[in-house]
C-alpha atoms as a PDB file:
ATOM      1  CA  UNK A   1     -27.287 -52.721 -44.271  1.00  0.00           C
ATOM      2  CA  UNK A   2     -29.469 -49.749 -44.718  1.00  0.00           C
ATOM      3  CA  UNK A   3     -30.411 -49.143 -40.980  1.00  0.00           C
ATOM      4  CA  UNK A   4     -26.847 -49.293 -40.316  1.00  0.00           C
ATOM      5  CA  UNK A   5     -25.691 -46.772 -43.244  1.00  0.00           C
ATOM      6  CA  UNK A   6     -28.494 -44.746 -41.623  1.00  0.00           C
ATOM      7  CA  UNK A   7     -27.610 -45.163 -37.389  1.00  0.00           C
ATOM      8  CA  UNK A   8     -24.502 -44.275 -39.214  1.00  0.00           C
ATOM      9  CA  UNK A   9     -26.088 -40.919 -40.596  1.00  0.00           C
ATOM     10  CA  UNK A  10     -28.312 -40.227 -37.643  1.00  0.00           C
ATOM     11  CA  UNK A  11     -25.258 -40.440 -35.580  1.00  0.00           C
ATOM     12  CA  UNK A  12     -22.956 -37.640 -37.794  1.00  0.00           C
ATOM     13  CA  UNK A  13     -25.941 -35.470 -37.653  1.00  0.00           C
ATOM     14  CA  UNK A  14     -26.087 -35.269 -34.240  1.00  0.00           C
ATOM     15  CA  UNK A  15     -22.370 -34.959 -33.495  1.00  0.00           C
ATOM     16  CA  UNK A  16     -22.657 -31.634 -36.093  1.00  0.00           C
ATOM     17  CA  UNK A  17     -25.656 -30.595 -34.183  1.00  0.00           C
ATOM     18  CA  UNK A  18     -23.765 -31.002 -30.656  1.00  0.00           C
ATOM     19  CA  UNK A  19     -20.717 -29.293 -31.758  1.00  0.00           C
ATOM     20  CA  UNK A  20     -22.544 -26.456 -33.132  1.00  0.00           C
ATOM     21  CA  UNK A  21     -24.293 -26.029 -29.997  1.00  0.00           C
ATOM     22  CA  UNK A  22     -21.035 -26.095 -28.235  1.00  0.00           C
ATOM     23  CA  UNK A  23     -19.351 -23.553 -29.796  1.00  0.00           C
ATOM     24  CA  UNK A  24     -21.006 -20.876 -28.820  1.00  0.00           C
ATOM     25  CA  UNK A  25     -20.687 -21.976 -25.219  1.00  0.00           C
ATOM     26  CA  UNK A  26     -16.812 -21.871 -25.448  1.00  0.00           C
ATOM     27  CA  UNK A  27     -16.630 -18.740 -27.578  1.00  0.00           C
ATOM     28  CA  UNK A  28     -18.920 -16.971 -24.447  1.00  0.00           C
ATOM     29  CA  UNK A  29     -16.183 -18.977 -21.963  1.00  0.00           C
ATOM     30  CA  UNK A  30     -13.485 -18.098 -23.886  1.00  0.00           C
ATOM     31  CA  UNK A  31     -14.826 -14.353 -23.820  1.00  0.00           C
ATOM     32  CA  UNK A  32     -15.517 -14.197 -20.044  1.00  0.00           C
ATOM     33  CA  UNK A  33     -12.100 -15.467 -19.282  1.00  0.00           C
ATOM     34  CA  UNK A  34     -10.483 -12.816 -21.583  1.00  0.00           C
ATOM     35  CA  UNK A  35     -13.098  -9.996 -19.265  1.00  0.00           C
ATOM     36  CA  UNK A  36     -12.092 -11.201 -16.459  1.00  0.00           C
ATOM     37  CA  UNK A  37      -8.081 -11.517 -17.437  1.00  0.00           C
ATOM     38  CA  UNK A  38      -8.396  -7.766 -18.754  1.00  0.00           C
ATOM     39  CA  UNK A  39     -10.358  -6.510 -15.421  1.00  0.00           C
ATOM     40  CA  UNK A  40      -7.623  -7.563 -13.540  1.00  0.00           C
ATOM     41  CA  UNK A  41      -4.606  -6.355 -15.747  1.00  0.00           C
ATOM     42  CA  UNK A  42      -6.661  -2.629 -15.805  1.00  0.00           C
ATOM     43  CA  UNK A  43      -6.274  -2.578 -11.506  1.00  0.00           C
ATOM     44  CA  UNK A  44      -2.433  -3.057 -11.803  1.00  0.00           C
ATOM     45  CA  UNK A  45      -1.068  -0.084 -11.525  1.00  0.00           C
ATOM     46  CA  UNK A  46       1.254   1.739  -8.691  1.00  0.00           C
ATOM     47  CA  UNK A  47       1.803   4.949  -7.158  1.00  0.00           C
ATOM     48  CA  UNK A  48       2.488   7.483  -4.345  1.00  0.00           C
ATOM     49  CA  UNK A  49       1.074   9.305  -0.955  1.00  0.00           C
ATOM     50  CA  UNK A  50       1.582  12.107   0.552  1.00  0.00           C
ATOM     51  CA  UNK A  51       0.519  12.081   4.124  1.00  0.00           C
ATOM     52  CA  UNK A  52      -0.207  14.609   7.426  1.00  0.00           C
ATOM     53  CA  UNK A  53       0.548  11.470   9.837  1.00  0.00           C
ATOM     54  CA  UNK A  54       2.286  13.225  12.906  1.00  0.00           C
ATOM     55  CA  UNK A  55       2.187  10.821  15.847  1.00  0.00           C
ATOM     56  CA  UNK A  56       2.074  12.567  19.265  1.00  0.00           C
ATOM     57  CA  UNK A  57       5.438  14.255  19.895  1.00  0.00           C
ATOM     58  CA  UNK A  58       7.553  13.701  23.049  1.00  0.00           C
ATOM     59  CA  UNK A  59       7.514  17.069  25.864  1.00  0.00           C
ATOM     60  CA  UNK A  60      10.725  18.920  26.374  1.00  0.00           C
ATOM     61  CA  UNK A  61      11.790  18.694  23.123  1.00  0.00           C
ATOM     62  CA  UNK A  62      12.166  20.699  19.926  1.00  0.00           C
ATOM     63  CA  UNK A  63      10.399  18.708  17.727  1.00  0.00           C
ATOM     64  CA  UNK A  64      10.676  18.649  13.891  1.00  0.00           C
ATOM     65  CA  UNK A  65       8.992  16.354  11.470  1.00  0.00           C
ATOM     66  CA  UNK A  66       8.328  15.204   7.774  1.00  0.00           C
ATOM     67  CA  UNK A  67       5.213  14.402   6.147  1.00  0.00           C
ATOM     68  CA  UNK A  68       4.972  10.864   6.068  1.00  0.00           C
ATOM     69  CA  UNK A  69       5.486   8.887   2.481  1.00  0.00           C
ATOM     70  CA  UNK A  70       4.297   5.899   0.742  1.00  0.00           C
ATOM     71  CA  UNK A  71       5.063   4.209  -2.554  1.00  0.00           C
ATOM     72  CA  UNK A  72       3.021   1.215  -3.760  1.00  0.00           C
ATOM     73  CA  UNK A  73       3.062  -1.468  -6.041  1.00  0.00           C
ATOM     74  CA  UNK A  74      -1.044  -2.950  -6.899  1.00  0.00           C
ATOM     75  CA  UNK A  75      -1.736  -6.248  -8.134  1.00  0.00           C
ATOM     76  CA  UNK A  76      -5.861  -6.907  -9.349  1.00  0.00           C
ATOM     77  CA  UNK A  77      -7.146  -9.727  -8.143  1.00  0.00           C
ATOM     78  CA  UNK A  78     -10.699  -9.189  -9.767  1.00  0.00           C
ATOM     79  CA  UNK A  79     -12.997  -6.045 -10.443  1.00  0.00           C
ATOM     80  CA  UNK A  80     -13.006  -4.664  -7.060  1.00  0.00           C
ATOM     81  CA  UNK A  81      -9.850  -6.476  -5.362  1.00  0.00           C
ATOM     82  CA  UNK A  82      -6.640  -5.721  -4.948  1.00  0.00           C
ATOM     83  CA  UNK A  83      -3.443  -6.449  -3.791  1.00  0.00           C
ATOM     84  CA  UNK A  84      -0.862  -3.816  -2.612  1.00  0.00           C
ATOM     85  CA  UNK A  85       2.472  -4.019  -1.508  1.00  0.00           C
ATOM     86  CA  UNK A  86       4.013  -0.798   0.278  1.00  0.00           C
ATOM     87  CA  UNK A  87       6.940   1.209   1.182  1.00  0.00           C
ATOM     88  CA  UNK A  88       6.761   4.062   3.682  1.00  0.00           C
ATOM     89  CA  UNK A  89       9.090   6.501   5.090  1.00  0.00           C
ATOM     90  CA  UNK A  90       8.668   8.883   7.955  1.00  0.00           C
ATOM     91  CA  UNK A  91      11.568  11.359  10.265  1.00  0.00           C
ATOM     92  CA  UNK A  92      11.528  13.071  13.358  1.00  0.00           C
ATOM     93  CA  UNK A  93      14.470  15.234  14.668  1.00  0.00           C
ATOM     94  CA  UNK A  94      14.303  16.100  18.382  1.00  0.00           C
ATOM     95  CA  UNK A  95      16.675  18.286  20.328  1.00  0.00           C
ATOM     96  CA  UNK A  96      17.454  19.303  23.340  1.00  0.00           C
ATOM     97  CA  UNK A  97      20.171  20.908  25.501  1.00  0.00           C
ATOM     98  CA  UNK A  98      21.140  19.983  29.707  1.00  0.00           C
ATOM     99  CA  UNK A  99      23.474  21.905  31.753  1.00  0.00           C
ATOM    100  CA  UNK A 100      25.790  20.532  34.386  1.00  0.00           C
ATOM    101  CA  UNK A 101      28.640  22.446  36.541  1.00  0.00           C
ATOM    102  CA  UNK A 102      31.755  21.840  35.667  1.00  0.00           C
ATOM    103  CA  UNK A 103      30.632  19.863  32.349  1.00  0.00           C
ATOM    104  CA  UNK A 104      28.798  22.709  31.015  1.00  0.00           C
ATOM    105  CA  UNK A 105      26.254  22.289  28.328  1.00  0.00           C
ATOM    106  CA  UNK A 106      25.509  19.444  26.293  1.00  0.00           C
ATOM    107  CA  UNK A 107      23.218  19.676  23.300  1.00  0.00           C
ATOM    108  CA  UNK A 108      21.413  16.644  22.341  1.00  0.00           C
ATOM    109  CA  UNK A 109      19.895  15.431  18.820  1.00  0.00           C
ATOM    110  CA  UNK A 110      17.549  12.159  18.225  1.00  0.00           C
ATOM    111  CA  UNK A 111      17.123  11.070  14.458  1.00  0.00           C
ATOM    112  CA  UNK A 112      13.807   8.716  14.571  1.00  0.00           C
ATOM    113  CA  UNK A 113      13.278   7.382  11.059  1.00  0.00           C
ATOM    114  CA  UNK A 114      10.150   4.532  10.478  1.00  0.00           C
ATOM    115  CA  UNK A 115       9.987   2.933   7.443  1.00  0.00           C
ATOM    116  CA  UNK A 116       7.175   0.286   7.200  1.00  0.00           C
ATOM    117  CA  UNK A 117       6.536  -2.230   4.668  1.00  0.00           C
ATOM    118  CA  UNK A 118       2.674  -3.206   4.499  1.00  0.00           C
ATOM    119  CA  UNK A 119       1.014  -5.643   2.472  1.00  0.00           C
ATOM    120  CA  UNK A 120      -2.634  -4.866   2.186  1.00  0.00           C
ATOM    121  CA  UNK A 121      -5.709  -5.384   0.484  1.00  0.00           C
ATOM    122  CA  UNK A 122      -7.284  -2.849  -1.265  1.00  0.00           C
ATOM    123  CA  UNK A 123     -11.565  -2.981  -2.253  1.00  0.00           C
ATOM    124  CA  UNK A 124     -13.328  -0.767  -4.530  1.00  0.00           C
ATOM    125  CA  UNK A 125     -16.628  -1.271  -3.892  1.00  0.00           C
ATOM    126  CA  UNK A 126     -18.769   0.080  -6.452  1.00  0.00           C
ATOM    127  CA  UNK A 127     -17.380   0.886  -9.517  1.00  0.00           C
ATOM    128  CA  UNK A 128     -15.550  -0.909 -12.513  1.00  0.00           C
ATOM    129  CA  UNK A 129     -11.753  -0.366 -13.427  1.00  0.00           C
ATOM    130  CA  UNK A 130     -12.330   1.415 -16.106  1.00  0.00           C
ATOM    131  CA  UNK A 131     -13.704   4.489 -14.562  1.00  0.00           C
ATOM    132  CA  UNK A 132     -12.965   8.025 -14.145  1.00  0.00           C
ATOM    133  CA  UNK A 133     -13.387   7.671 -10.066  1.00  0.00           C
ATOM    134  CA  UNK A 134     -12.891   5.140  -7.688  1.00  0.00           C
ATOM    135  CA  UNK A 135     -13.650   5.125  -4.620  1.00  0.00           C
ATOM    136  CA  UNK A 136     -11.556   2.621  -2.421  1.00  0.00           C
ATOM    137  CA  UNK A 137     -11.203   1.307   1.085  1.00  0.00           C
ATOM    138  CA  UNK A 138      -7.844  -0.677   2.396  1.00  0.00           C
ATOM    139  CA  UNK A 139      -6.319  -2.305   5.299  1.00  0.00           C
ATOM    140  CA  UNK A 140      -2.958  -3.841   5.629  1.00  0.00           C
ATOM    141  CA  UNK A 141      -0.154  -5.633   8.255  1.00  0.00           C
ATOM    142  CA  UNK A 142       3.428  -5.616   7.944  1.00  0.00           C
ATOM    143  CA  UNK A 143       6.787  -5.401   9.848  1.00  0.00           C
ATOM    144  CA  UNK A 144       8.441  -1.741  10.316  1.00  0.00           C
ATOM    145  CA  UNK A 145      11.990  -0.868  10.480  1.00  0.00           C
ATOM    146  CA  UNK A 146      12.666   1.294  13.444  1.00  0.00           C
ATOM    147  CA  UNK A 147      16.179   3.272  13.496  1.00  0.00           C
ATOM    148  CA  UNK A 148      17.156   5.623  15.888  1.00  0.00           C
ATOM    149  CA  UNK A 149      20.477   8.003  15.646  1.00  0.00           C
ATOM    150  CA  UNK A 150      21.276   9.632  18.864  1.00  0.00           C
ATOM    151  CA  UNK A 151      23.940  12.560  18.557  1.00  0.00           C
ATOM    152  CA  UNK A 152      25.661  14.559  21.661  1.00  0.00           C
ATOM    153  CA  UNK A 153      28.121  17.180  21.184  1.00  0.00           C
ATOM    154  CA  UNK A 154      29.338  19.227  24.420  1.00  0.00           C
ATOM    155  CA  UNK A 155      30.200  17.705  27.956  1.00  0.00           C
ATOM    156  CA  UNK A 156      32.654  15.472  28.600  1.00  0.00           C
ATOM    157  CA  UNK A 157      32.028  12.502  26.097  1.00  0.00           C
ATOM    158  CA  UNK A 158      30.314  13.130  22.956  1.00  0.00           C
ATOM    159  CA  UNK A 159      28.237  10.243  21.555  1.00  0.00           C
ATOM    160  CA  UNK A 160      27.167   9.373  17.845  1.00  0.00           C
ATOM    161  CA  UNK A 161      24.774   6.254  18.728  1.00  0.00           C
ATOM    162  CA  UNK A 162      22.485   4.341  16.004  1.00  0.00           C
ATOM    163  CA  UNK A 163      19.786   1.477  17.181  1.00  0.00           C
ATOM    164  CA  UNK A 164      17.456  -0.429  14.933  1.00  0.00           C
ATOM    165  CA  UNK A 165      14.268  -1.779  16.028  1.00  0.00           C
ATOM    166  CA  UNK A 166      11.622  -3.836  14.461  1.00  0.00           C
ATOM    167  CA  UNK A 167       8.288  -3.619  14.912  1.00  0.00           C
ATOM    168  CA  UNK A 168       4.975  -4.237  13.878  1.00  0.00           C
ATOM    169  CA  UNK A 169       2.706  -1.784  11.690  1.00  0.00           C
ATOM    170  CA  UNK A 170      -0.862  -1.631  10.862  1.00  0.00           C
ATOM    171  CA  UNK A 171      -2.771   0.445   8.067  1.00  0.00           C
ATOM    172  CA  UNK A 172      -6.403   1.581   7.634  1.00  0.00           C
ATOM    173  CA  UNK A 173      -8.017   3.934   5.455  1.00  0.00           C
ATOM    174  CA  UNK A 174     -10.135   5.218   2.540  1.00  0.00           C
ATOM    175  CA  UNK A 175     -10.085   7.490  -0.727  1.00  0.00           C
ATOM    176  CA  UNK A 176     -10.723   8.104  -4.065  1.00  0.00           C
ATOM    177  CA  UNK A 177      -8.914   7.866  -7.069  1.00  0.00           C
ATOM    178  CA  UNK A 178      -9.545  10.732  -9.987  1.00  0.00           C
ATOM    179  CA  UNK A 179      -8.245   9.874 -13.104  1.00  0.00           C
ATOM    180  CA  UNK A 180      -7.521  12.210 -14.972  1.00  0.00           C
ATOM    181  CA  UNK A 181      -6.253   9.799 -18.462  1.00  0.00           C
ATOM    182  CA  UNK A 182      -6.511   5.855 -18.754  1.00  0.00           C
ATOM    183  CA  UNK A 183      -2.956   5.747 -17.157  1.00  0.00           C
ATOM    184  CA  UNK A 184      -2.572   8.647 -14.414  1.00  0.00           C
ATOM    185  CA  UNK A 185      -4.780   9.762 -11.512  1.00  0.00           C
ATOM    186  CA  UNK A 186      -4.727  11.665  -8.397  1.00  0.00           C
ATOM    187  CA  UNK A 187      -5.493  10.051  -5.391  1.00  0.00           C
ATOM    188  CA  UNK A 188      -7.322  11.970  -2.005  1.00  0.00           C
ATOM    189  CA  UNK A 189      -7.967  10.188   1.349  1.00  0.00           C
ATOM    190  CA  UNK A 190      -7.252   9.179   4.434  1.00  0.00           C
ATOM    191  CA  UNK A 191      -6.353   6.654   7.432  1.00  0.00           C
ATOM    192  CA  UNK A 192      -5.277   5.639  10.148  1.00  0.00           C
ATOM    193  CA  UNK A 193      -1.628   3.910  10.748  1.00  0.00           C
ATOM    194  CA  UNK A 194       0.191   2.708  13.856  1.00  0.00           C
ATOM    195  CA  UNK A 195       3.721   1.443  14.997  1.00  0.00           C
ATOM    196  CA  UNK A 196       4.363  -0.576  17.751  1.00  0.00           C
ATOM    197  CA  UNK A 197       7.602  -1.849  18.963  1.00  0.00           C
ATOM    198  CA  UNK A 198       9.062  -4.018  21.319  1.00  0.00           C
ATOM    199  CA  UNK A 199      11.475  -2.111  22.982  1.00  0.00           C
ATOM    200  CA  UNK A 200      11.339   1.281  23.877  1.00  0.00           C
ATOM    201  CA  UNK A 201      12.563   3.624  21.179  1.00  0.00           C
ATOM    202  CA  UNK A 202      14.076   6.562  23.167  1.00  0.00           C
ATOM    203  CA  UNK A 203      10.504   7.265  25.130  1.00  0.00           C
ATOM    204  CA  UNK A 204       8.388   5.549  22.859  1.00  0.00           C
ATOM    205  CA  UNK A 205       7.298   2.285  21.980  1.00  0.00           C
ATOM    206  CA  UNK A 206       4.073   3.137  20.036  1.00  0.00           C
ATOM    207  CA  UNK A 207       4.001   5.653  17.059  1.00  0.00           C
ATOM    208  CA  UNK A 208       0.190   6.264  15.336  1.00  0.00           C
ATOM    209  CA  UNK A 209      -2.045   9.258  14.506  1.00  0.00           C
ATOM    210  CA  UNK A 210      -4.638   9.836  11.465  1.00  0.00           C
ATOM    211  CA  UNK A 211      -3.196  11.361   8.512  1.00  0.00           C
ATOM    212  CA  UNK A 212      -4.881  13.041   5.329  1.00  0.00           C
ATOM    213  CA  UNK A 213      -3.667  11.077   2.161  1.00  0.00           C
ATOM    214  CA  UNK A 214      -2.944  12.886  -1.158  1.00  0.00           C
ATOM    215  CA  UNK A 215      -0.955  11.572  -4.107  1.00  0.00           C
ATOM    216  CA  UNK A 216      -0.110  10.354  -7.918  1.00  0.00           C
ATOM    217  CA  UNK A 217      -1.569   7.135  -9.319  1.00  0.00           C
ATOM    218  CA  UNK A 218      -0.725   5.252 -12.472  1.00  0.00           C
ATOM    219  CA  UNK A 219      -2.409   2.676 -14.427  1.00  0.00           C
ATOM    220  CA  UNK A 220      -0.228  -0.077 -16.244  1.00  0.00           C
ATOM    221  CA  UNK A 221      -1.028   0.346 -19.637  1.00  0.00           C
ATOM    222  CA  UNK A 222      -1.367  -3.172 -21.349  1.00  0.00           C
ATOM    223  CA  UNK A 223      -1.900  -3.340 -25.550  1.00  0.00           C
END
């Protein structure tokens, strides 16, 4: 009766002891989790780019662009991942003007608009989320909308003409982000992005250049 009151005993003690020794193991689990959980709220964030992209332009016409614009939406996936989803915008306007006998002169205008959607992935190699810079490098795939508005006035038939297109778009590049608070920053870079279509878009099938990046970056601010 006595050696069992004491297996009894011996046994309680060492469930205590095992359960204290335990605890600490989950609290330091419990903690990493709640790291790792925060490291990845502090890269969600979003913002907006400014960009120089200005694929070649076709000859013989008067040429007119806009900068090229991006807005982005950015998931983090850990410390240095992330996951952005994209929204561009780009215009060209090209004119130009053909004379005929009898018909006279007929003036030409060609609206090209590009707005791509790429989903890429964005690294920041050496630094933690919570820092004042970040330096960054992406790349990214996605389908691009293509329309094309082609407007003739003179001559014998004026045309207003619009044709959609969908193509294929690719994005590469780097930066740095400066913050300048916990929630906003100012972000300076650069890349490379291209446009390729199917069909020929009034002389062109393939749109891409290099571009010099500057924008607005914002940190979602989680209590």
């Amino acid at each position: 009766m006595t050696s069992s009151r004491a297996t009894i005993r011996v046994f309680h003690l060492g469930l205590l002891l095992a359960l204290a020794a335990a605890a600490p193991v989950a609290r330091a689990a419990d903690a990493t989790d709640d790291v790792t959980a925060r490291t990845q709220r502090a890269r969600n964030g979003a913002g907006v780019l400014v960009s120089t992209w200005q694929p070649d332009e076709p000859t013989g016409f008067l040429n007119s662009e806009t900068p090229a614009f991006q807005a982005y939406l950015q998931k983090g996936l850990d410390q240095h991942l992330a996951w952005e989803n994209t929204l561009g915008y780009w215009q060209r306007t090209s004119k130009w003007s053909d004379t005929q006998p009898l018909v006279g002169t007929t003036n030409h205008e060609l609206e090209t608009y590009l707005v791509p959607t790429i989903t890429a992935l964005r690294l920041y190699p050496f630094d933690l989320p919570t820092t004042a810079i970040e330096p960054f490098v992406s790349a990214g795939v996605g389908p691009v909308l293509g329309v094309q508005q082609n407007k003739t006035t003179g001559g014998l038939s004026p045309v207003n003409e619009t044709t959609m297109h969908a193509g294929l778009g690719v994005r590469a590049g780097a930066g740095v982000v400066l913050h300048a608070s916990e929630a906003f920053g100012i972000t300076a870079g650069g890349h490379f992005e291209s446009a390729s279509f199917g069909t020929d878009m009034v002389g062109n099938k393939l749109y891409q250049a290099w571009g010099v990046d500057l924008g607005l970056a914002y940190r979602f601010q989680y209590r």
